[in-house]
N, C-alpha and C. Protein backbone atom coordinates (compact mmCIF):
# COMPACT_ATOMS: atom_id res chain seq x y z
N UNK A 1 3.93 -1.45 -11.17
CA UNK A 1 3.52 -1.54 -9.79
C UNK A 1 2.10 -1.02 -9.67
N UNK A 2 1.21 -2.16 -8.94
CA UNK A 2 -0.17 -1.05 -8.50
C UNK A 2 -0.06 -1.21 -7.12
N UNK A 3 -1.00 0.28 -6.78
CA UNK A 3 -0.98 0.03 -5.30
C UNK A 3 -2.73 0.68 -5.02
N UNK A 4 -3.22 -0.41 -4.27
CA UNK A 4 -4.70 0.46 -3.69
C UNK A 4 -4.41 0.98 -1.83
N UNK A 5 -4.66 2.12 -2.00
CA UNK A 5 -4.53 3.25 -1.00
C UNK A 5 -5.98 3.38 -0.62
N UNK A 6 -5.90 3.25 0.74
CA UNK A 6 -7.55 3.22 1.25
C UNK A 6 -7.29 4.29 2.68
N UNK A 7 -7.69 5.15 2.94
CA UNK A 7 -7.68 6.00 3.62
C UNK A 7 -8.44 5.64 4.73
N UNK A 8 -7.73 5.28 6.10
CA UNK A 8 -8.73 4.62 7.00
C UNK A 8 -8.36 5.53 8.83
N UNK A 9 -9.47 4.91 9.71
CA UNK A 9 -9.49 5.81 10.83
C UNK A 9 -8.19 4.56 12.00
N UNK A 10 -8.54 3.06 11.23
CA UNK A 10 -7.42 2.69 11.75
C UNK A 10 -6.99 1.08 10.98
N UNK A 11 -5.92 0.54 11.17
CA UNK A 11 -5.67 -0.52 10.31
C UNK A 11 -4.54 -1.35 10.92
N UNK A 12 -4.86 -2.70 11.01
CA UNK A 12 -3.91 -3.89 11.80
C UNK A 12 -3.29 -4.80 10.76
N UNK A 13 -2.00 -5.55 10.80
CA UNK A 13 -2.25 -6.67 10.22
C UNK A 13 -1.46 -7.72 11.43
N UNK A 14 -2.20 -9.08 11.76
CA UNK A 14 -1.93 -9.79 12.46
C UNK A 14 -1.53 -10.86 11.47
N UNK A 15 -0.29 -11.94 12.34
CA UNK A 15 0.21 -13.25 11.73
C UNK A 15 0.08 -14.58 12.50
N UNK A 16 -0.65 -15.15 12.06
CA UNK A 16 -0.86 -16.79 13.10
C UNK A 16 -1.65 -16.11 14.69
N UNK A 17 -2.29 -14.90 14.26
CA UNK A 17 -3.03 -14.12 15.39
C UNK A 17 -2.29 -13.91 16.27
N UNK A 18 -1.15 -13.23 15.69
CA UNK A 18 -0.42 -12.03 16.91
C UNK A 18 -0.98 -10.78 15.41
N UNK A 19 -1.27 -9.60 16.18
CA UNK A 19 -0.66 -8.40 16.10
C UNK A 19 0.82 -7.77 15.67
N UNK A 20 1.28 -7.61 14.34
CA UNK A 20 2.38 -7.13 14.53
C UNK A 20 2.63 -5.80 13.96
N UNK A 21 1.53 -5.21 13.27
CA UNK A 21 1.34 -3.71 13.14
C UNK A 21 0.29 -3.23 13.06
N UNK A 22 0.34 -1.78 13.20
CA UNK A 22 -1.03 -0.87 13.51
C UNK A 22 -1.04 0.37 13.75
N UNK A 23 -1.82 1.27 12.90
CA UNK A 23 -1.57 2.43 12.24
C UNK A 23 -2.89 2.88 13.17
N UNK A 24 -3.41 4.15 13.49
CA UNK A 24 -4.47 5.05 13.67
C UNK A 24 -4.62 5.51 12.47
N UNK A 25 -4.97 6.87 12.42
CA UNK A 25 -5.19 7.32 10.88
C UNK A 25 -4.10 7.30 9.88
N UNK A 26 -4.74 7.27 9.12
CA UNK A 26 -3.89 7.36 7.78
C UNK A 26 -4.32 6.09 6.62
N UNK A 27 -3.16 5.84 5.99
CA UNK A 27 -3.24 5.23 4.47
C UNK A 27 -2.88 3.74 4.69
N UNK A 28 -3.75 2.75 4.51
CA UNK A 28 -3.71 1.11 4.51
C UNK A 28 -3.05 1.51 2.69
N UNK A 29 -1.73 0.45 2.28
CA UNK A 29 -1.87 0.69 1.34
C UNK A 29 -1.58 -0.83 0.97
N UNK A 30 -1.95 -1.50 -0.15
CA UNK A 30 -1.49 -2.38 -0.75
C UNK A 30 -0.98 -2.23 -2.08
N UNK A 31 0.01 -3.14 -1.98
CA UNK A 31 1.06 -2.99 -2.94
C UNK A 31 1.83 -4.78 -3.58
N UNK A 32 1.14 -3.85 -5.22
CA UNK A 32 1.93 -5.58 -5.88
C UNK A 32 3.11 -4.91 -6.62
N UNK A 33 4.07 -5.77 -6.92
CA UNK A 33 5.09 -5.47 -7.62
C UNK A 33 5.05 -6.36 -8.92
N UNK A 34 4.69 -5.71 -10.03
CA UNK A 34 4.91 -6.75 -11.22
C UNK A 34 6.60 -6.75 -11.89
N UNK A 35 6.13 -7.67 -12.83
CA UNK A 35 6.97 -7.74 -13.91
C UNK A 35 7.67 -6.65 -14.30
N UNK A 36 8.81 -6.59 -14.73
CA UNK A 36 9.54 -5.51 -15.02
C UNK A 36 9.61 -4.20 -13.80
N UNK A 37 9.53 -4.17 -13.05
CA UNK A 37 8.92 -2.77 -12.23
C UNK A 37 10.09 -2.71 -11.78
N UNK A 38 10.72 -1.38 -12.28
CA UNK A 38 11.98 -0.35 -12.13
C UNK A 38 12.16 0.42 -11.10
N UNK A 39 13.44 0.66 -10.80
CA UNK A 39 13.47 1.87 -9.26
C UNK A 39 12.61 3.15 -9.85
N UNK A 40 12.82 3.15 -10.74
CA UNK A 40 11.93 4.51 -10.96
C UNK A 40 10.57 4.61 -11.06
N UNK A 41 10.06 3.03 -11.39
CA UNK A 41 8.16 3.33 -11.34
C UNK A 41 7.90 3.15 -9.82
N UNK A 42 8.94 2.69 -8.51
CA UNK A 42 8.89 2.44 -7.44
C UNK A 42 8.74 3.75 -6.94
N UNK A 43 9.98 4.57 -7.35
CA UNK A 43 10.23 6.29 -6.69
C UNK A 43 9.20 6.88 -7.18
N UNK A 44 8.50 6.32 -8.08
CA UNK A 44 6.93 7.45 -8.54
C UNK A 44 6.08 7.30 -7.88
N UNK A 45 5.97 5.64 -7.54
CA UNK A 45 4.52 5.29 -6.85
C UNK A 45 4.54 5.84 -5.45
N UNK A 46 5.93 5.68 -4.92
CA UNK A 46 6.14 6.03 -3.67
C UNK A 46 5.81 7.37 -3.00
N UNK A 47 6.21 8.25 -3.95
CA UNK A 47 6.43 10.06 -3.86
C UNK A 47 4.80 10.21 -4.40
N UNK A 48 3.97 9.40 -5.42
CA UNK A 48 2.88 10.08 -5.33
C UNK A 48 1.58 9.66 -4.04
N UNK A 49 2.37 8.12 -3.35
CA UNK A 49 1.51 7.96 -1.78
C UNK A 49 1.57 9.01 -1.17
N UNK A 50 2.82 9.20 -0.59
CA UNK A 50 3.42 10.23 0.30
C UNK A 50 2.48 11.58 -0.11
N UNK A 51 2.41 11.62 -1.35
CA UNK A 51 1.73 13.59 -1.41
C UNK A 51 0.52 13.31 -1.49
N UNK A 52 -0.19 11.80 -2.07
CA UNK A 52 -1.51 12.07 -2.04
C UNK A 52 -2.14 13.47 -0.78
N UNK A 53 -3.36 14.03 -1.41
CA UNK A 53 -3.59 14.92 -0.48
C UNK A 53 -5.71 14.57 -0.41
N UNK A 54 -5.39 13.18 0.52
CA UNK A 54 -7.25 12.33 0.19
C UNK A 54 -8.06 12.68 1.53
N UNK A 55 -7.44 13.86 2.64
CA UNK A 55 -8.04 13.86 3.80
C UNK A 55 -8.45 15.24 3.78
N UNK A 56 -10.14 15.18 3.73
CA UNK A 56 -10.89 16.24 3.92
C UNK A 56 -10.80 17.77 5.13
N UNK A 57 -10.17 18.90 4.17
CA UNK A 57 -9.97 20.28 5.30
C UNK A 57 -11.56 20.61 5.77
N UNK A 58 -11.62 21.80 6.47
CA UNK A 58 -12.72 22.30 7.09
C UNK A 58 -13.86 22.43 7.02
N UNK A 59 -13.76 23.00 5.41
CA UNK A 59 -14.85 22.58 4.16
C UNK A 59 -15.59 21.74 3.30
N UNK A 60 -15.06 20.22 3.58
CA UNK A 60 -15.16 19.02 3.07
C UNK A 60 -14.18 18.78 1.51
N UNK A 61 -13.14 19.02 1.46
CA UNK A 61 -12.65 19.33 0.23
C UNK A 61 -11.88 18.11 0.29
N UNK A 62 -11.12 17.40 -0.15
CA UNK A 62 -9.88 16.54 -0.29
C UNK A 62 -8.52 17.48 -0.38
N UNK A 63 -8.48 17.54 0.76
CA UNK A 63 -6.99 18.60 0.30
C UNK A 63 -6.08 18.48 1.26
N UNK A 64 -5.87 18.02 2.29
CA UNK A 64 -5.04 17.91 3.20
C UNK A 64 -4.44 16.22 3.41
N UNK A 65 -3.23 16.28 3.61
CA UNK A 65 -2.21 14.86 3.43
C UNK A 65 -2.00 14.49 4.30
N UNK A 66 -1.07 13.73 4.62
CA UNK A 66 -0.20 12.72 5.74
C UNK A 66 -0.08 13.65 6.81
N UNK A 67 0.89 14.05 6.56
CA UNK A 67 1.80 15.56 7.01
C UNK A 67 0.34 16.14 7.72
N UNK A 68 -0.38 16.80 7.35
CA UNK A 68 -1.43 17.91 8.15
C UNK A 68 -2.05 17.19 8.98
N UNK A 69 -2.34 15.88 8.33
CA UNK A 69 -3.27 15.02 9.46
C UNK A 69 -2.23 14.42 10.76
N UNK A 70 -0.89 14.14 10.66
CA UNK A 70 -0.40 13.30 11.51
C UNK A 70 -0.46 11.88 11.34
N UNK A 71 -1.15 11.12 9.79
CA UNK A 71 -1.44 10.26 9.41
C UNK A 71 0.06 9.09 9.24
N UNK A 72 -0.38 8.20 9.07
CA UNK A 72 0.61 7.42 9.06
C UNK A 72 0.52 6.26 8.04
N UNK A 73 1.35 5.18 7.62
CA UNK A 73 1.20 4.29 6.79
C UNK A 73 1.41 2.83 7.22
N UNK A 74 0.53 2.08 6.69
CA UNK A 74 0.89 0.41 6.85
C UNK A 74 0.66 -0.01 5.44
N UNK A 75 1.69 -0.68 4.80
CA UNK A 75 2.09 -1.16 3.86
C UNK A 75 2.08 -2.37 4.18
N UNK A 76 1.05 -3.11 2.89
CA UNK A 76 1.23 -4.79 2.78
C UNK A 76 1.16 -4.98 1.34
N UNK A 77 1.88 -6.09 1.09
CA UNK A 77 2.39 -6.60 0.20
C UNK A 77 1.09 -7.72 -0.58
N UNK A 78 0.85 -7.23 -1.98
CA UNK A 78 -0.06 -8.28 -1.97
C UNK A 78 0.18 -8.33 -3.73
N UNK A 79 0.32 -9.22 -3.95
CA UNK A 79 0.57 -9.80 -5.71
C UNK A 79 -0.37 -10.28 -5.81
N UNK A 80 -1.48 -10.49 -5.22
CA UNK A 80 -2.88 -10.85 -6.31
C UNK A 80 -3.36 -9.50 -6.98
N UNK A 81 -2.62 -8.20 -6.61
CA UNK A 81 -3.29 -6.98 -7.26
C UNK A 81 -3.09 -7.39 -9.03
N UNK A 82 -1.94 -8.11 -9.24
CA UNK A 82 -1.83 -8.19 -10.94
C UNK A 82 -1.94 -9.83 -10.92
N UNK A 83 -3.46 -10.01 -10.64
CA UNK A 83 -4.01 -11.65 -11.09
C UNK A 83 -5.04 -10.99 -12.34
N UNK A 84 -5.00 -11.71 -13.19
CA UNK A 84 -5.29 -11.41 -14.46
C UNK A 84 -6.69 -12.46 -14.52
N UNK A 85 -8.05 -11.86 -14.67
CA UNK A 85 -9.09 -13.07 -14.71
C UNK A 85 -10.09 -12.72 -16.08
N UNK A 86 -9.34 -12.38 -17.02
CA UNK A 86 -9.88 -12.43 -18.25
C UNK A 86 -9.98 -13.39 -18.92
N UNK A 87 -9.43 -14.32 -18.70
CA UNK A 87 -10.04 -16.02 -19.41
C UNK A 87 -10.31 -16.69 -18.30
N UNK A 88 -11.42 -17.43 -17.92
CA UNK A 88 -11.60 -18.70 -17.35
C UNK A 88 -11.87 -18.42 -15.63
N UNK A 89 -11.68 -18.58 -14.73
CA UNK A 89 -11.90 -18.97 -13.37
C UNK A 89 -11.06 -18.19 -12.46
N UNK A 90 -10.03 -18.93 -12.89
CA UNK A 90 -8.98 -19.21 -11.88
C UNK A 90 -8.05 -18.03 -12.41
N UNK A 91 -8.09 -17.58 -11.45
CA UNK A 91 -6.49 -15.94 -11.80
C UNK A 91 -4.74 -16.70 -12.45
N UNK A 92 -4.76 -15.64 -13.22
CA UNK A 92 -3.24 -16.05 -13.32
C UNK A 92 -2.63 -15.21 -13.01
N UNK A 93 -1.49 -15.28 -12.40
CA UNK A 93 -0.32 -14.20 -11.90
C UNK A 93 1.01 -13.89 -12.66
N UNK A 94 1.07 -14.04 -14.01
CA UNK A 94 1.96 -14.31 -14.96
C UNK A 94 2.60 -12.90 -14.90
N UNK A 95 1.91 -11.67 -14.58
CA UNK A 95 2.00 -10.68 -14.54
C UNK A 95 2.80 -9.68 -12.98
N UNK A 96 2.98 -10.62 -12.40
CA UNK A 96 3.55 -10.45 -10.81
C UNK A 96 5.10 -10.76 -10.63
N UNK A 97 5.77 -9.82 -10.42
CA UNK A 97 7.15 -10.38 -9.96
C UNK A 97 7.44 -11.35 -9.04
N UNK A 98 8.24 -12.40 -9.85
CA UNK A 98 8.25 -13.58 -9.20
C UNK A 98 8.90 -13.25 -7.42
N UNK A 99 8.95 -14.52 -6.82
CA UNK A 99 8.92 -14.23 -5.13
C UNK A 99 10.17 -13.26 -4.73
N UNK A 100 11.42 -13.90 -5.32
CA UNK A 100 12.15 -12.84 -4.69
C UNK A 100 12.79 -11.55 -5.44
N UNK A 101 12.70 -11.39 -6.73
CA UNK A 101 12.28 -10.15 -6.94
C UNK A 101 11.42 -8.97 -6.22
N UNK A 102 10.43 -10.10 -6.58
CA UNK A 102 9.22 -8.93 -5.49
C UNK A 102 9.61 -8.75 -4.02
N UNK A 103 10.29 -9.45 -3.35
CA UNK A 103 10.24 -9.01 -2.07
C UNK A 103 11.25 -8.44 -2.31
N UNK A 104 12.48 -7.84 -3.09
CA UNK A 104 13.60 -7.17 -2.86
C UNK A 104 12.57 -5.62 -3.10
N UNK A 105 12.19 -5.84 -3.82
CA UNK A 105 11.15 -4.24 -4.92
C UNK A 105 10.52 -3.93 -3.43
N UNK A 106 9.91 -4.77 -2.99
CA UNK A 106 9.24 -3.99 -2.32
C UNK A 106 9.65 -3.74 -0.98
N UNK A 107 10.90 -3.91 -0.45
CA UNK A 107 11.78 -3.69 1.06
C UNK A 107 12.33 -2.46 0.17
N UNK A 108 12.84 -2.17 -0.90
CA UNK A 108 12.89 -1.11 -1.67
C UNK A 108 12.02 0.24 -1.67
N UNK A 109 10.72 -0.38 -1.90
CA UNK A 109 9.85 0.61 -2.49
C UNK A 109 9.71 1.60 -0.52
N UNK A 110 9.34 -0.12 0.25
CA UNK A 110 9.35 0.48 2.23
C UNK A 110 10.22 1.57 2.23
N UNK A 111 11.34 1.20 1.73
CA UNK A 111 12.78 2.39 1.68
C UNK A 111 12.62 3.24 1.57
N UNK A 112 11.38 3.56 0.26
CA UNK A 112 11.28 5.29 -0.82
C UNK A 112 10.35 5.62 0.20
N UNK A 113 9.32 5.07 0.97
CA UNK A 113 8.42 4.99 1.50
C UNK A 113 8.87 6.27 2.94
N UNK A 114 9.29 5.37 3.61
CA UNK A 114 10.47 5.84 4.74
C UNK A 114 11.13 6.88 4.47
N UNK A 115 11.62 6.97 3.37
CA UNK A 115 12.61 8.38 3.08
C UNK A 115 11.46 9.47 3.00
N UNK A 116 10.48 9.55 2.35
CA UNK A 116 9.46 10.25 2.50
C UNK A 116 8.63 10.72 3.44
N UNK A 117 8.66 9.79 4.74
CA UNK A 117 7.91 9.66 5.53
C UNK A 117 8.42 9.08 6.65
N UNK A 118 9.72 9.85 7.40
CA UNK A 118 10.05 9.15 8.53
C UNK A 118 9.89 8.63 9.69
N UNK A 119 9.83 7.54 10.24
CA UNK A 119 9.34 6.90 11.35
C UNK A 119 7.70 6.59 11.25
N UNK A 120 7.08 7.25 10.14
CA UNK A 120 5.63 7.19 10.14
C UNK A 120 5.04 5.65 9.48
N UNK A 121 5.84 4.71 8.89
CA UNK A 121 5.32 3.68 8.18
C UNK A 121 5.95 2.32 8.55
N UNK A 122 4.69 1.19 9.10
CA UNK A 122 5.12 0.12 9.17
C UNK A 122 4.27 -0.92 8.02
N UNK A 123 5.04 -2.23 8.07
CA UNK A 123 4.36 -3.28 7.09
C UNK A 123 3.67 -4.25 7.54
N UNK A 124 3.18 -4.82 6.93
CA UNK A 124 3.28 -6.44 7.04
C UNK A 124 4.26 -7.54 7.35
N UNK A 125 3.94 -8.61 6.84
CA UNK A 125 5.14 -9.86 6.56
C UNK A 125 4.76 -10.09 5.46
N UNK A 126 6.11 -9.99 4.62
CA UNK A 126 6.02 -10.30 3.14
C UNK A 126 5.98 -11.85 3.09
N UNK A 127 4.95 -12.22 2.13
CA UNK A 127 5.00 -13.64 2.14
C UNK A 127 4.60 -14.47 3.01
N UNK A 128 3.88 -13.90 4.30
CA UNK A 128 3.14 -14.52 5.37
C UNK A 128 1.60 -14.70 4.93
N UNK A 129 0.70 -15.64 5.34
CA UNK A 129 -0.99 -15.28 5.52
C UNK A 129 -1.30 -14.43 6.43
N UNK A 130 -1.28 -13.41 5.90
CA UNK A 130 -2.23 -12.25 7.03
C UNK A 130 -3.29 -11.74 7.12
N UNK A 131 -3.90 -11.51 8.07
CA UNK A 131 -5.30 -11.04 8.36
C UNK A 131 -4.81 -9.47 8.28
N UNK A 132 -5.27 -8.56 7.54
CA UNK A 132 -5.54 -7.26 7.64
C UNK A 132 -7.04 -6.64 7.50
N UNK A 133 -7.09 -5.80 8.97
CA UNK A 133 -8.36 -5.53 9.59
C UNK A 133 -8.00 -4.19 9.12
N UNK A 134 -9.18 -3.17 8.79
CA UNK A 134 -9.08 -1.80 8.57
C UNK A 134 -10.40 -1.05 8.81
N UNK A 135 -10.51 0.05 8.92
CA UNK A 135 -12.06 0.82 8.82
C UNK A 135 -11.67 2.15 7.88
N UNK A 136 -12.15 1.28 6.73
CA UNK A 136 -11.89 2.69 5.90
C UNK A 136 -12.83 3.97 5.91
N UNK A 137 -12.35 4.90 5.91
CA UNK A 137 -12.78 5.91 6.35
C UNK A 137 -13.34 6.87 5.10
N UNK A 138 -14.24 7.05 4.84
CA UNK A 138 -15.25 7.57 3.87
C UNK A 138 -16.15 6.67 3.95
N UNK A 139 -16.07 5.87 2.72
CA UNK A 139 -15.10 5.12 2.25
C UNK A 139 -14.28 6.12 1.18
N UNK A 140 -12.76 6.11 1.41
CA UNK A 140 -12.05 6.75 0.31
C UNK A 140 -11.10 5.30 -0.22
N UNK A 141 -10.68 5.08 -1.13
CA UNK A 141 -9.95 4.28 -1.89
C UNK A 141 -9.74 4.79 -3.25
N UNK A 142 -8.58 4.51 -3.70
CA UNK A 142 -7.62 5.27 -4.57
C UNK A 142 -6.54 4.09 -5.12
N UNK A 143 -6.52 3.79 -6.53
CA UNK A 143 -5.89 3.19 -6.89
C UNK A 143 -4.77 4.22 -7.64
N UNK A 144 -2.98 3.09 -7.12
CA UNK A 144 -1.65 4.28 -7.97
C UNK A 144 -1.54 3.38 -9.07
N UNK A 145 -1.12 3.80 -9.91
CA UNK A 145 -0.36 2.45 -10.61
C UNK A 145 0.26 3.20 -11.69
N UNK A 146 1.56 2.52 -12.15
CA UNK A 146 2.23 3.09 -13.19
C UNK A 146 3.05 1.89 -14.24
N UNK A 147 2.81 2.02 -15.15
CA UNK A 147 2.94 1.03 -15.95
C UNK A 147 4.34 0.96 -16.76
């Protein structure tokens, strides 16, 4: 599983231009689910979003999390994170859990997500074209990934 975590002041994702989620502060995260990816590289990636600690205390330090800020999460689903463009042009995704695998992994992973972080995290539409708008905030971005 990789996931890029972008630390932002606020973040939307709209479908066929409705609005159907939207976070103030906190963590835009995207998330692919590859090949093979186990409940347990899910419960890692999940538990190390949740504690990241990427929001600057008094001093300018990176040390304060979800929790201190009141931050919150929007999770979208995106399998071009494992497109592979080391030969030729065109990405291959050979490396991505096929469609419904991946969408079980990752209503899963929302799950570990949620248990960690109650009431604080909404998604996307898995498998929809979505526009996701964000203002990342630094810029901080942070890639998880566990292999």
């Amino acid at each position: 599983m990789k996931a890029v975590v972008q630390r932002v002041s606020r973040a939307s994702v709209s479908v066929a231009g409705k609005e159907i989620s939207r976070i103030e502060r906190g963590y835009l995260v995207l998330a692919g689910v590859g090949r093979g990816d186990s409940e347990e590289t899910l419960a890692w990636v999940a538990h190390k979003i949740a504690s990241l600690r990427i929001f600057e205390d008094e001093s300018g330090r990176m040390s304060l999390g979800l929790d201190a800020v009141g931050g919150d999460l929007l999770v979208v689903s995106q399998f071009t994170l494992h497109a592979d463009v080391r030969r030729g042009t065109r990405p291959s995704f050979d490396a991505s859990a096929p469609p419904d695998e991946a969408q079980r992994l990752f209503g899963r992973f929302v799950e570990l997500l949620e248990a960690e972080l109650p009431g604080r995290v909404v998604t996307g539409e898995f498998g929809a074209m979505m526009e996701v708008s964000l203002v990342n905030d630094g810029p901080v971005t942070i890639i998880v990934e566990r292999e």
